[in-house]
Each structure stands twice: as C-alpha cells, then as structure tokens.
Protein backbone atom coordinates (compact mmCIF):
# COMPACT_ATOMS: atom_id res chain seq x y z
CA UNK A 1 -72.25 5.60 68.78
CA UNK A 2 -72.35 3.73 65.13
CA UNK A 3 -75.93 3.22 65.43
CA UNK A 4 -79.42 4.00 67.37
CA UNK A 5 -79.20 1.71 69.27
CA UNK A 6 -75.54 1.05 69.89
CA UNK A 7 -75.24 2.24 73.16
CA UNK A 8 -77.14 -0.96 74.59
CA UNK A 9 -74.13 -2.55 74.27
CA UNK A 10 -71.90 -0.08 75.39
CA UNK A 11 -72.47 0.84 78.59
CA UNK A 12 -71.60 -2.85 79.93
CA UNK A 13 -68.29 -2.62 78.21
CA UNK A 14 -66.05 0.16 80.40
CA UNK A 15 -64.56 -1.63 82.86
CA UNK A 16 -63.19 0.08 86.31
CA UNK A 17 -60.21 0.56 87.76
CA UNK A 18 -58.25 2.37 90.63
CA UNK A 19 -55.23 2.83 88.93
CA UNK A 20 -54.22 3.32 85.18
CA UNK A 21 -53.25 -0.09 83.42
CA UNK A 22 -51.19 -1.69 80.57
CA UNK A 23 -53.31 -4.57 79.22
CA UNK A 24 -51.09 -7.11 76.94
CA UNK A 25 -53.47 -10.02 76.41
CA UNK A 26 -54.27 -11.45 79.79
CA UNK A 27 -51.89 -9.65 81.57
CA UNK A 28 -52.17 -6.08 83.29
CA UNK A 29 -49.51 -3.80 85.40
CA UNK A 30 -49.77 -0.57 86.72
CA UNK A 31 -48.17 2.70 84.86
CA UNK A 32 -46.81 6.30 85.30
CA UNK A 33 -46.27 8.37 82.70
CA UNK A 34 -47.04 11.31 80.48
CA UNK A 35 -46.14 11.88 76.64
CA UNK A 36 -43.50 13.73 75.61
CA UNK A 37 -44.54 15.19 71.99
CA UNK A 38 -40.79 17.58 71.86
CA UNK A 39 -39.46 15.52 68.51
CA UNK A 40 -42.92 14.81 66.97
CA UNK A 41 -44.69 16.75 63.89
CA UNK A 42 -47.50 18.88 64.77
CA UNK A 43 -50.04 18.28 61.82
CA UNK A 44 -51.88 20.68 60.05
CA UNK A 45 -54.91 18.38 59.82
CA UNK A 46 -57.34 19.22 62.66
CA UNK A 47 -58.96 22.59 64.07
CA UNK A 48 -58.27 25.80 66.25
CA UNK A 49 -61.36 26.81 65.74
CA UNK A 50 -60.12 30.47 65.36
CA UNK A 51 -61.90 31.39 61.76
CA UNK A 52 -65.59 30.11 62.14
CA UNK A 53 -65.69 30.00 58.08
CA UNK A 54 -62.87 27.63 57.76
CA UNK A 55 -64.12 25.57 60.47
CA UNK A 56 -67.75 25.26 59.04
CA UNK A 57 -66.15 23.75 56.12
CA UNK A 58 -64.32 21.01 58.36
CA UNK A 59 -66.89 19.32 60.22
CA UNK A 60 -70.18 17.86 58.74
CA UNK A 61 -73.00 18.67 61.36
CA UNK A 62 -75.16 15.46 62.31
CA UNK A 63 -74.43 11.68 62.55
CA UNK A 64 -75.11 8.53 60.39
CA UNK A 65 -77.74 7.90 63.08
CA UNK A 66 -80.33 10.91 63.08
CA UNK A 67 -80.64 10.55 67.17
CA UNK A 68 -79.49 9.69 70.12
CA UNK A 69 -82.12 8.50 73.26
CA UNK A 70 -84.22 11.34 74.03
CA UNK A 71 -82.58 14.01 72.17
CA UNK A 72 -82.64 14.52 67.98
CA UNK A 73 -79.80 15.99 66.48
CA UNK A 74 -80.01 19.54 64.86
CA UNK A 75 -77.39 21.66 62.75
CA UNK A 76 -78.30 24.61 64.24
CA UNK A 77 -76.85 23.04 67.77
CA UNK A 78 -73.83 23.45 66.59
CA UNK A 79 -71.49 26.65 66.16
CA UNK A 80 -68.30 28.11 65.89
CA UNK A 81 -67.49 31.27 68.20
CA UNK A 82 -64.65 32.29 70.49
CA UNK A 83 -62.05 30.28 69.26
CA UNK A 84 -64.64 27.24 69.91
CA UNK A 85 -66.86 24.92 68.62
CA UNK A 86 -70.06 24.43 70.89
CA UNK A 87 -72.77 21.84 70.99
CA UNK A 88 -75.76 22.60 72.46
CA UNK A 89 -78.03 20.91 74.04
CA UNK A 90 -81.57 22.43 74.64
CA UNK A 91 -85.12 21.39 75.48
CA UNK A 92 -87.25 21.71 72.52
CA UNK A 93 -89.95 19.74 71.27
CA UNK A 94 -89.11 18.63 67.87
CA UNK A 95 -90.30 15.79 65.26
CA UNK A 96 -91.50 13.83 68.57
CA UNK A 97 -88.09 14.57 70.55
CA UNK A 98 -87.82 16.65 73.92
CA UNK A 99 -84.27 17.56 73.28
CA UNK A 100 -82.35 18.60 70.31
CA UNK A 101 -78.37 18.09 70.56
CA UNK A 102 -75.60 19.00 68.79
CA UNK A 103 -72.39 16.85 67.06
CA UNK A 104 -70.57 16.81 64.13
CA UNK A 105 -67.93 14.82 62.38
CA UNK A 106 -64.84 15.48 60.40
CA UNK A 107 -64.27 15.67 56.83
CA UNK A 108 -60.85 14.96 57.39
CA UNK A 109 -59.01 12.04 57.56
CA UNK A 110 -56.41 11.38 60.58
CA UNK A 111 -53.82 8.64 59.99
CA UNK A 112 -53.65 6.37 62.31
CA UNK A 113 -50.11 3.52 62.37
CA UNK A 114 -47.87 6.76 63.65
CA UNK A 115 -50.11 9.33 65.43
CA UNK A 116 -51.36 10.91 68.40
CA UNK A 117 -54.68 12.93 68.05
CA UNK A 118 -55.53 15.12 71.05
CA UNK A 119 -59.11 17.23 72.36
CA UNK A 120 -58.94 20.07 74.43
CA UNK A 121 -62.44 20.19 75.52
CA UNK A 122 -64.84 20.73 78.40
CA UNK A 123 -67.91 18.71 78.85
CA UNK A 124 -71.51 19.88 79.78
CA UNK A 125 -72.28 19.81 82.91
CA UNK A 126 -73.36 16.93 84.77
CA UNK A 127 -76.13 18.25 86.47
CA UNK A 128 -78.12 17.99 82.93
CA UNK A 129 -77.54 14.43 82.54
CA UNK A 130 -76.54 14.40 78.86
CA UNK A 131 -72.91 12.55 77.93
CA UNK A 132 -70.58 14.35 76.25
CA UNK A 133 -68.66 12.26 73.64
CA UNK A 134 -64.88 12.55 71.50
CA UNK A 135 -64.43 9.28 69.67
CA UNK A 136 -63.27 8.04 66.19
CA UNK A 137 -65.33 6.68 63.34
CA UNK A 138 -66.33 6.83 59.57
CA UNK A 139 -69.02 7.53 57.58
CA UNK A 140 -69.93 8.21 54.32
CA UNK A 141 -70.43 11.71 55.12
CA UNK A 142 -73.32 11.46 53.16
CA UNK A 143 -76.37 11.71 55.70
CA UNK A 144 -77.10 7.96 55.46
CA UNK A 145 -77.25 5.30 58.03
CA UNK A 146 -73.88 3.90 56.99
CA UNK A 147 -70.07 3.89 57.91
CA UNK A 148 -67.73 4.27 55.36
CA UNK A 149 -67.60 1.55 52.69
CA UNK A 150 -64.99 -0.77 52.04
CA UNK A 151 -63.31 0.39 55.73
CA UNK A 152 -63.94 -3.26 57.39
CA UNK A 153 -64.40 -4.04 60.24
CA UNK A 154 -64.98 -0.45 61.03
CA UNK A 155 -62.98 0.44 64.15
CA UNK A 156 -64.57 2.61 66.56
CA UNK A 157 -62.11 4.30 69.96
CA UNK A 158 -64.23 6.07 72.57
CA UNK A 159 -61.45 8.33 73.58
CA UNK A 160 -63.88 10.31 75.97
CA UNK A 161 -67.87 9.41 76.97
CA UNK A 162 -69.40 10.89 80.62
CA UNK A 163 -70.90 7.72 81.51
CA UNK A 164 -69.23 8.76 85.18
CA UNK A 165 -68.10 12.04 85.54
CA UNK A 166 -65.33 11.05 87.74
CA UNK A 167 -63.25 8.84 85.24
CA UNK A 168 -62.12 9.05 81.67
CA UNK A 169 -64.41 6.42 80.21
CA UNK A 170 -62.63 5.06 77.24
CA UNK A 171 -64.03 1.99 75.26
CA UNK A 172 -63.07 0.11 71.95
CA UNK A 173 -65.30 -1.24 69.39
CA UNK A 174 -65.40 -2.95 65.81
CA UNK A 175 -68.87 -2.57 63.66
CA UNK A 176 -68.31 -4.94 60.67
CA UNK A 177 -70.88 -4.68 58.33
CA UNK A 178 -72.37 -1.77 59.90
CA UNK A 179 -74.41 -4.20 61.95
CA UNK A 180 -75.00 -4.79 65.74
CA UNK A 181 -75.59 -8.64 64.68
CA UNK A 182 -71.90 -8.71 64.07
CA UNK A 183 -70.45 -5.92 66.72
CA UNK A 184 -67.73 -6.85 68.65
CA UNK A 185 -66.63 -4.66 72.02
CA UNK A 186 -63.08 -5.15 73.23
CA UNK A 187 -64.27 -3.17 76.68
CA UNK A 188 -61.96 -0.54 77.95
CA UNK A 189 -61.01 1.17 80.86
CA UNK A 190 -62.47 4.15 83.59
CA UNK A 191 -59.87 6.42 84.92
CA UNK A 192 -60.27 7.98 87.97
CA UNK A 193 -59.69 11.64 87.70
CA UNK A 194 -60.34 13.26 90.90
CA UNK A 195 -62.92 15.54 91.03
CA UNK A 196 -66.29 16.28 88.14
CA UNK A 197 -64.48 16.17 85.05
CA UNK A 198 -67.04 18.81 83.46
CA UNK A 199 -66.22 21.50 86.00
CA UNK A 200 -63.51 22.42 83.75
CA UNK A 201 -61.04 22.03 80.33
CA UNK A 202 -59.19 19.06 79.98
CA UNK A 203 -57.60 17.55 77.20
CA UNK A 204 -58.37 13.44 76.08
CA UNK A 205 -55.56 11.79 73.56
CA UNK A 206 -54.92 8.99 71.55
CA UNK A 207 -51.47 7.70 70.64
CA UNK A 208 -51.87 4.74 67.81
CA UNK A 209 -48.41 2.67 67.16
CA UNK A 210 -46.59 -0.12 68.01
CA UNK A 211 -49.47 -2.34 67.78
CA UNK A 212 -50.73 -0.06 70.38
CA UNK A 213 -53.64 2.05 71.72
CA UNK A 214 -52.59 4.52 74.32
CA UNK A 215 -54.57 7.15 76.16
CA UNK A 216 -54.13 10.08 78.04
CA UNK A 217 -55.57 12.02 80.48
CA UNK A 218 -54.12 15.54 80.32
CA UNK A 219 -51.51 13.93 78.60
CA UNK A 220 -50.62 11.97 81.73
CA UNK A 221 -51.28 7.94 80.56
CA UNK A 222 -54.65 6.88 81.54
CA UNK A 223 -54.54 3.48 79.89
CA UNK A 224 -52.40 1.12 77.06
CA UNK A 225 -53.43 -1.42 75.48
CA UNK A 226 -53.04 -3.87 72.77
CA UNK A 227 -56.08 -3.92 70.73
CA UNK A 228 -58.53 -6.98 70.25
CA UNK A 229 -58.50 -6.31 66.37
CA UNK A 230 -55.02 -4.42 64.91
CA UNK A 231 -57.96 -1.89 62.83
CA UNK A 232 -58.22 -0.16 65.70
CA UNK A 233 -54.59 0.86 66.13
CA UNK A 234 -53.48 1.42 62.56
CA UNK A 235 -56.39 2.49 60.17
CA UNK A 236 -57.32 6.16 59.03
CA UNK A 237 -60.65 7.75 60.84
CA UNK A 238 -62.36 11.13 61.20
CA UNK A 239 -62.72 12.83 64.33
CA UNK A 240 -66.28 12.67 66.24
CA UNK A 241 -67.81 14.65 68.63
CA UNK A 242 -71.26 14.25 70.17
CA UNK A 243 -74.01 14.91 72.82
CA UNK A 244 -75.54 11.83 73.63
CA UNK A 245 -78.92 10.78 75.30
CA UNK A 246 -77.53 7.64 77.20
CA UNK A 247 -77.71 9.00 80.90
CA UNK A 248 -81.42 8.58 81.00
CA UNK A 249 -83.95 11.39 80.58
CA UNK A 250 -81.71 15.22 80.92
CA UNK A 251 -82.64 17.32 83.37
CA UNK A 252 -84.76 20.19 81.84
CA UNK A 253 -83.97 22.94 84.03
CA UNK A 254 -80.29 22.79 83.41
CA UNK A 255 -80.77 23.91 79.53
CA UNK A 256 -79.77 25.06 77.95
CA UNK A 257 -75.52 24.09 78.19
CA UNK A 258 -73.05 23.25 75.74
CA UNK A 259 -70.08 21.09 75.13
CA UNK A 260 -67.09 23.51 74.62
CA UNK A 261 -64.00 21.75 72.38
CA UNK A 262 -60.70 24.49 72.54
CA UNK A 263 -58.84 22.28 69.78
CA UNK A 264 -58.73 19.13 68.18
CA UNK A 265 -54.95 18.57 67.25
CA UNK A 266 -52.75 15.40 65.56
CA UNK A 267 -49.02 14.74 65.87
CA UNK A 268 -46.89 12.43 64.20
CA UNK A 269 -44.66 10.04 65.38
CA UNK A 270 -41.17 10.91 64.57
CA UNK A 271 -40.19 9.68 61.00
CA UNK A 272 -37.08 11.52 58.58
CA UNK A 273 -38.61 13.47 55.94
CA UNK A 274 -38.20 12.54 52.54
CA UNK A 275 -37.77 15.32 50.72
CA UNK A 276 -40.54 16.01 47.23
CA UNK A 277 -39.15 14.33 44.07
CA UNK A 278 -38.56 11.90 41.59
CA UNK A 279 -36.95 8.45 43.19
CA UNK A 280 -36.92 4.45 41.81
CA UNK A 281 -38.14 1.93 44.37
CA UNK A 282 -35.96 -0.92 44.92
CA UNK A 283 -36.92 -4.30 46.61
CA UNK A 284 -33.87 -6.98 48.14
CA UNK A 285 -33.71 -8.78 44.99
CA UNK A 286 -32.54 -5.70 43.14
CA UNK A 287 -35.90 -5.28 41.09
CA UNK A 288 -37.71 -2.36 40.74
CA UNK A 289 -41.54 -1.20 41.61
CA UNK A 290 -42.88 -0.38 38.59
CA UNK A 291 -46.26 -0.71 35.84
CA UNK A 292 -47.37 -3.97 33.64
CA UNK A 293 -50.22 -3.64 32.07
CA UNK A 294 -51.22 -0.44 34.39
CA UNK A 295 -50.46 -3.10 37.42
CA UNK A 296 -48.08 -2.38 40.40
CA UNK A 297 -45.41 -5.13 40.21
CA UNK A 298 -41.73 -5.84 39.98
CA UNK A 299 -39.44 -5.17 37.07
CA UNK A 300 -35.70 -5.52 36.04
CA UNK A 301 -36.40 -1.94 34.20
CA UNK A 302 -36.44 0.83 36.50
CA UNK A 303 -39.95 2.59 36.89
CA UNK A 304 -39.65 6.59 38.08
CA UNK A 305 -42.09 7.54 41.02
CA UNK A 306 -43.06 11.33 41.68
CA UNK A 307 -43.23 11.56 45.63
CA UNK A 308 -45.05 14.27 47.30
CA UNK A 309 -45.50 14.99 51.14
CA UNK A 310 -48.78 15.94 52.54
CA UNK A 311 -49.61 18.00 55.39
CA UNK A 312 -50.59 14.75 57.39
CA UNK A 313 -47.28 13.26 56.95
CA UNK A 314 -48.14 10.42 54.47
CA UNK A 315 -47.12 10.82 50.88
CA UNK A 316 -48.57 10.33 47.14
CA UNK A 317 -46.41 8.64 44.65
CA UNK A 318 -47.29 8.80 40.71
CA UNK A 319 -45.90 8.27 37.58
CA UNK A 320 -44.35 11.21 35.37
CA UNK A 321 -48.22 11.20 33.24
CA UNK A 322 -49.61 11.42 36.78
CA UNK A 323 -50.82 7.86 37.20
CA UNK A 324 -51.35 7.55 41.04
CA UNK A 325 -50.46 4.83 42.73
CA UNK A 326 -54.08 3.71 44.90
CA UNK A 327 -55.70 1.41 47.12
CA UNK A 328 -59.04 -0.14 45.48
CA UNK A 329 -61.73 -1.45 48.24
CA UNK A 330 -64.35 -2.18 45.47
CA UNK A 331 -65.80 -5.98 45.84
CA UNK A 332 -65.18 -5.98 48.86
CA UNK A 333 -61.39 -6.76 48.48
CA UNK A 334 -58.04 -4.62 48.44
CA UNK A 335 -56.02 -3.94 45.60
CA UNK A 336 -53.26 -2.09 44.55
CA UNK A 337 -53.82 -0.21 41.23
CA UNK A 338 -52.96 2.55 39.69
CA UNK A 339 -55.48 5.48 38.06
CA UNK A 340 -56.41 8.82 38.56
CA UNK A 341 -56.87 8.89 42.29
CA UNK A 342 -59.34 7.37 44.50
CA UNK A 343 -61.07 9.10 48.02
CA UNK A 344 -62.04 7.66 50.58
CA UNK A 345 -65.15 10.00 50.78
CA UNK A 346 -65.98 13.33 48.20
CA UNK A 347 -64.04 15.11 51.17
CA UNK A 348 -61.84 12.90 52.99
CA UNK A 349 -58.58 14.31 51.17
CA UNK A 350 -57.84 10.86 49.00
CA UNK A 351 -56.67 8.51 51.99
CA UNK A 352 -56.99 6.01 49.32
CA UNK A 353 -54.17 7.22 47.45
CA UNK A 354 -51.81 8.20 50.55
CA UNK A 355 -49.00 5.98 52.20
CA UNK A 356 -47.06 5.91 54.88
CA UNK A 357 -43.17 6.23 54.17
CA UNK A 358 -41.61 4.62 56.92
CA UNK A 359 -37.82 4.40 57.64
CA UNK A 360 -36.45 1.25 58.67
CA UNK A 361 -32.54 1.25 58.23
CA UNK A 362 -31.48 2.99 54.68
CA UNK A 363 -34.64 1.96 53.15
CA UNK A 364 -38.43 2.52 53.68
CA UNK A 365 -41.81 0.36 54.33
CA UNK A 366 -44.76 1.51 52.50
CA UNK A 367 -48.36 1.57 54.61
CA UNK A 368 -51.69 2.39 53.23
CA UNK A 369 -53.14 5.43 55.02
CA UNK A 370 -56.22 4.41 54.79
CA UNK A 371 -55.71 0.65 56.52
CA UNK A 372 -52.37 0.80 57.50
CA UNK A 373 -51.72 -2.65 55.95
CA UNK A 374 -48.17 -2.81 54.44
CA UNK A 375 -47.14 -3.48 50.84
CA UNK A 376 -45.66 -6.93 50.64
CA UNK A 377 -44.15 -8.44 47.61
CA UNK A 378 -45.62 -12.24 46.90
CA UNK A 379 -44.67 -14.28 43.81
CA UNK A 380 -43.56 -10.61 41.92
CA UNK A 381 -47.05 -9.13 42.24
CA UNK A 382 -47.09 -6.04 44.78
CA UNK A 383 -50.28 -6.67 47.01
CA UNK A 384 -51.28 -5.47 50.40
CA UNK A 385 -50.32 -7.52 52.92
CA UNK A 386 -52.13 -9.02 56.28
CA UNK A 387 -51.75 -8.00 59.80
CA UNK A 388 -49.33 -10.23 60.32
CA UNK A 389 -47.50 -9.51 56.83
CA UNK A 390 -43.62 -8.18 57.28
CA UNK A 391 -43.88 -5.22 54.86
CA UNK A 392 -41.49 -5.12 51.73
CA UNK A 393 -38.20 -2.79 52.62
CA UNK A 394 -37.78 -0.97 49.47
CA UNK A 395 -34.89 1.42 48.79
CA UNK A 396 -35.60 4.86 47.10
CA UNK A 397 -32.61 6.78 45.16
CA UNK A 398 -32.95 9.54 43.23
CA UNK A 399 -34.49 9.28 39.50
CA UNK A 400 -32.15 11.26 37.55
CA UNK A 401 -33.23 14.59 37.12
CA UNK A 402 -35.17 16.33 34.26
CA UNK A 403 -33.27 19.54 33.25
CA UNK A 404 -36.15 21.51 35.06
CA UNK A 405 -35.41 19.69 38.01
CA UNK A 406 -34.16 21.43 41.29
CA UNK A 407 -31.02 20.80 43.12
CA UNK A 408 -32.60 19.69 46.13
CA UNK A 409 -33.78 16.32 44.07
CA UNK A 410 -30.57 15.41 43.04
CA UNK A 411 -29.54 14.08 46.89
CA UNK A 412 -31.46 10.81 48.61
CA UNK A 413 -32.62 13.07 51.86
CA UNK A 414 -33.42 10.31 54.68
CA UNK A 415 -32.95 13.32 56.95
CA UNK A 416 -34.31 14.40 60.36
CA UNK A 417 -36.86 17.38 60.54
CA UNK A 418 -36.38 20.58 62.87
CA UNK A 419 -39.57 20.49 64.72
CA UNK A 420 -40.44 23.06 67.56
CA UNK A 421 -41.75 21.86 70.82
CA UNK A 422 -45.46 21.70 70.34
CA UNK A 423 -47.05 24.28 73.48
CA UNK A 424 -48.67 22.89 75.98
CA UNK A 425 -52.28 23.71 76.67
C-alpha cells in the first residue's frame, strides 16, 4: 500500500496454504497454537474508539498516496461513532474517481522488538468487491508522497488484506527509498478461515520478537516466520487501516458499506519494570555511560541518568539539565547524541528519543525504539549497533539521591509488574 501503484506487486506475493506454517529459512512445519497474553502489559498506546474527540486526534485521515485503483480517498469517509471507527466506501463521482474510500493512519508510534499489536475489526462485505486492509507503515504524516525519513528500508506487514475472503492474507514488504525500483516482497502466507471472513468481527495480530513475525487469527496462530530483513520484526511503525481498490472495479449497488474496526490494541512482552529515577550505567569493564564533549561515551567518572517510563513501555533517559539522550537519522546515518529531544514525526511521541530497557540477568540491554538496533560499545565510543551486533549489558544502580528525592529511588527495582489478565474480545 506504500505507493499508487504498489499493489502490482503485491498480489503475486501471498502464497497459499492448507494449514498454518512456521517458515525458518527454507524450512516449514505445521503449528497449533494460540497466544496467551495473561503476564503481558496492556499498553495505553492504541484506540477504543469510545470518545470520538480523542480518537479524531489519533489517526490522520488519508494516505501518502492520494488513491487507491478506482476509488480516491476522502476525510469525510471516515468517522468515529459507536465505540467505532468506520470507513466508508461509496459511489461518488469525484476529481475523475467513481468511488471515494476511507483510511487513516496513526499518529502514534507502536514499538516493535517486544510487542503484540492486535485489530478487532470487521471487513466490508465482499459482495462490493473493495479490500479491506490493517497493515503497518510510516509516513511523514505530512500529506506527501513519502514514508517517514531516515526509517530505512521502510518495513511494511500486511497483517490483514481481502484479496480472498476465505483466508487471512498476510504479506511482508520492505520500500527502501520509497521506491518500487528498489521494493523487495518477502511473500507471506493465506490462512484458511472457514467461512467469508467479512460476515462478521474478528480480530488480526501481530506478535514481533525473537527475531520473529507471528500472526494470529483470532488469536489462534495463523503463521510464524522469520523475516527476510530483521526491520520488519524489530522497528517502531504506526498503525494503518485502509479501503483499497485492488479487487477490480466495486460493485455499485452494494454502496454504500463500511469497514467497522472495534479496537486497535498493543501488549508488551513481559519485561521487570524499572522503577522512575536517577541510576549510573555501568558497562563489564567497570566504566560508566556518560557525556564528552555533549557525546555518549564511556568514562571512569560516573555520569547520572534521569530514567522515565512511558506508557508504551520504552523509557527516556536524560541528564539532571535535561539533556536527552537521542537517536540522530540525519545524513542518512545513525547516531547517538544527546540534545533537546528529537521525533520521529511533529506527532509520533519522540520514538527518537525512547529505548527499550531490556533485562538480561542483573543488568539491562538498551534498544532504540525507533529501529530496535542495540547500543554496542566499540573502541569506548557508544554507537548503535548492526543486526547482528550483541548489545552492551550495562548495569544500572541507583544515583544517590538529591534531598528532594523519594524513597522509592533509593532501591535498584528489577522487579516484576502485577498485570491483570487482558479480556478477551
């Protein structure tokens, strides 16, 4: 769905199957089983759709691509009403278009590395011939014809397209450069669901980790995977959903319809909580992370790191003047700096200055949100490291505290949250 014309080299990509597979390389078996989400965090990133206000504000109506075969997408397809969002599809005549459609795309950022995003949703019907879409991309948010900058090579997962209304159609993709000249489809997988999937509500998931894509059919696994290019399993993306005009011409008399989404929800993986507060960062050799010259790198002198916990499970860390430790895509290149806090987008919530905390043993691995690269340690510099980079195990203990400081920052709390079973749909 990254461009106009994308979907002539999509269609050839979903490959067919009788029975739900693991694919490791050139290897494939068959699978049973569902996902258990009892001891993972419900995130408060995502949408009930229960205030229409709120959810206005979340999703930016239209594409990076202003249509999509026949149909032209409009804003005023799209709404918010009993506890739903709806795209519409209708037959209008309109700048040269039969058919107006309706999709929109987050503002916010889901992580990927640790998480399981999950659409409750049912499609339009099949008897008017338009595909109903929930996938993951980026764009710039900004009405232009380009994915977001400095987010090579672009993933794209096609968690859900109608292509056959029998099967979850599911489909991975890479878009460097924004361009179809240097596209690269990974295929994917139909899964037979018994009966017209748009005849009623089902929901479509994604579980990213492990060096893994996973996806579920009413949370029962439809197909695993491990990824042509490692983007796809660990970097940050927004949330899409679309009508699309890739079945051929709709059928007129069965518009107007909609696409009805419930919820779009994100868990993540289980991971102890570290508690808000001021900690030192301590590699193997005993040296600290810490500022030269306004650079990230190793010291002998301790450096003290304010860390804060977002709502999306990956943390900020800054310096007591409120330096923020970032991730700098400019030229084209990655670099760890630290200023006054980059975003990925003027609404995508600063995934450029958000990390994954993750607990290995006593200690932690730090992970860019936004690419899920580690941080790696090479020749004292702190840099971000390659796919196949082991990520620097750092140990975090308590800064002493400032007299203002709480008890609660006083302890090193590596400790397991309380989390209720999430309900099921």
């Amino acid at each position: 769905m990254t461009r106009v014309t994308r979907r002539s080299v999509l269609s050839a990509a979903v490959l067919t199957a009788v029975v739900p597979v693991i694919v490791d390389h050139d290897q494939a078996v068959a699978v049973e089983t569902d996902i258990d989400l009892t001891d993972w965090t419900l995130l408060s990133v995502g949408d009930e759709f229960t205030d229409p206000a709120r959810s206005s504000a979340q999703w930016h109506r239209g594409l990076w691509y202003p249509h999509s075969g026949s149909g032209i997408f409009r804003d005023t397809n799209v709404s918010f009403s009993g506890g739903q969002l709806h795209l519409a599809a209708r037959t209008e005549r309109v700048d040269g278009f039969s058919y107006t459609f309706g999709a929109v795309e987050s503002v916010f950022d889901l992580p990927g590395l640790c998480t399981y995003v999950e659409v409750r949703a049912k499609a339009l019907p099949s008897a008017a011939r338009v595909l109903s879409a929930i996938w993951m991309q980026s764009s710039a948010l900004d009405g232009g014809p380009s994915l977001l900058t400095g987010a090579e090579p672009n993933p794209e997962l096609d968690i859900e397209e109608t292509f056959d209304y029998m099967k979850m159609n599911i489909a991975t993709h890479v878009w460097p450069d924004n361009m179809e000249a240097t596209h690269r489809s990974f295929g994917g997988h139909a899964y037979p669901v018994g009966g017209d999937i748009s005849r009623d509500y089902h929901t479509y998931g994604v579980e990213r980790r492990d060096d893994r894509l996973r996806f579920y059919f009413d949370r029962h696994l439809a197909w695993e995977t491990k990824p042509g290019d490692p983007s796809l399993w660990r970097m940050s993306r927004h949330v899409v959903l679309s009508l699309e005009g890739h079945l051929g011409t709709p059928v007129a008399s069965q518009l107007p319809a909609s696409f009805d989404i419930d919820y779009v929800r994100a868990w993540y993986a289980p991971n102890p909580v570290l508690e808000p507060g001021d900690y030192r960062l301590t590699s193997a050799d005993g040296r600290f992370l810490a500022l030269h010259d306004g650079i990230p790198t190793l010291q002998t002198q301790p450096q003290t790191w304010r860390v804060v916990r977002h709502s999306d499970c990956t943390y900020s860390l800054s310096t007591p003047d409120g330096a923020i430790l970032d991730l700098d895509t400019e030229a084209g290149k990655h670099e760890l700096v630290v200023g006054a806090g980059r975003q990925t987008t003027s609404n995508a919530a600063g995934s450029l200055n958000r990390w994954h905390l993750l607990a290995d043993g006593a200690g932690r691995t730090l992970h860019s949100k936004f690419t899920g690269l580690p941080v790696v340690l090479a020749d004292g510099r702190v840099v971000e490291g390659s796919n196949s980079a082991t990520a620097a195990l750092w140990t975090l203990t308590a800064a002493t505290p400032s007299p203002s400081s709480s008890p609660s920052r006083r302890r090193f709390p590596l400790r397991s949250p309380r989390i209720p079973r999430p309900q099921q749909p």
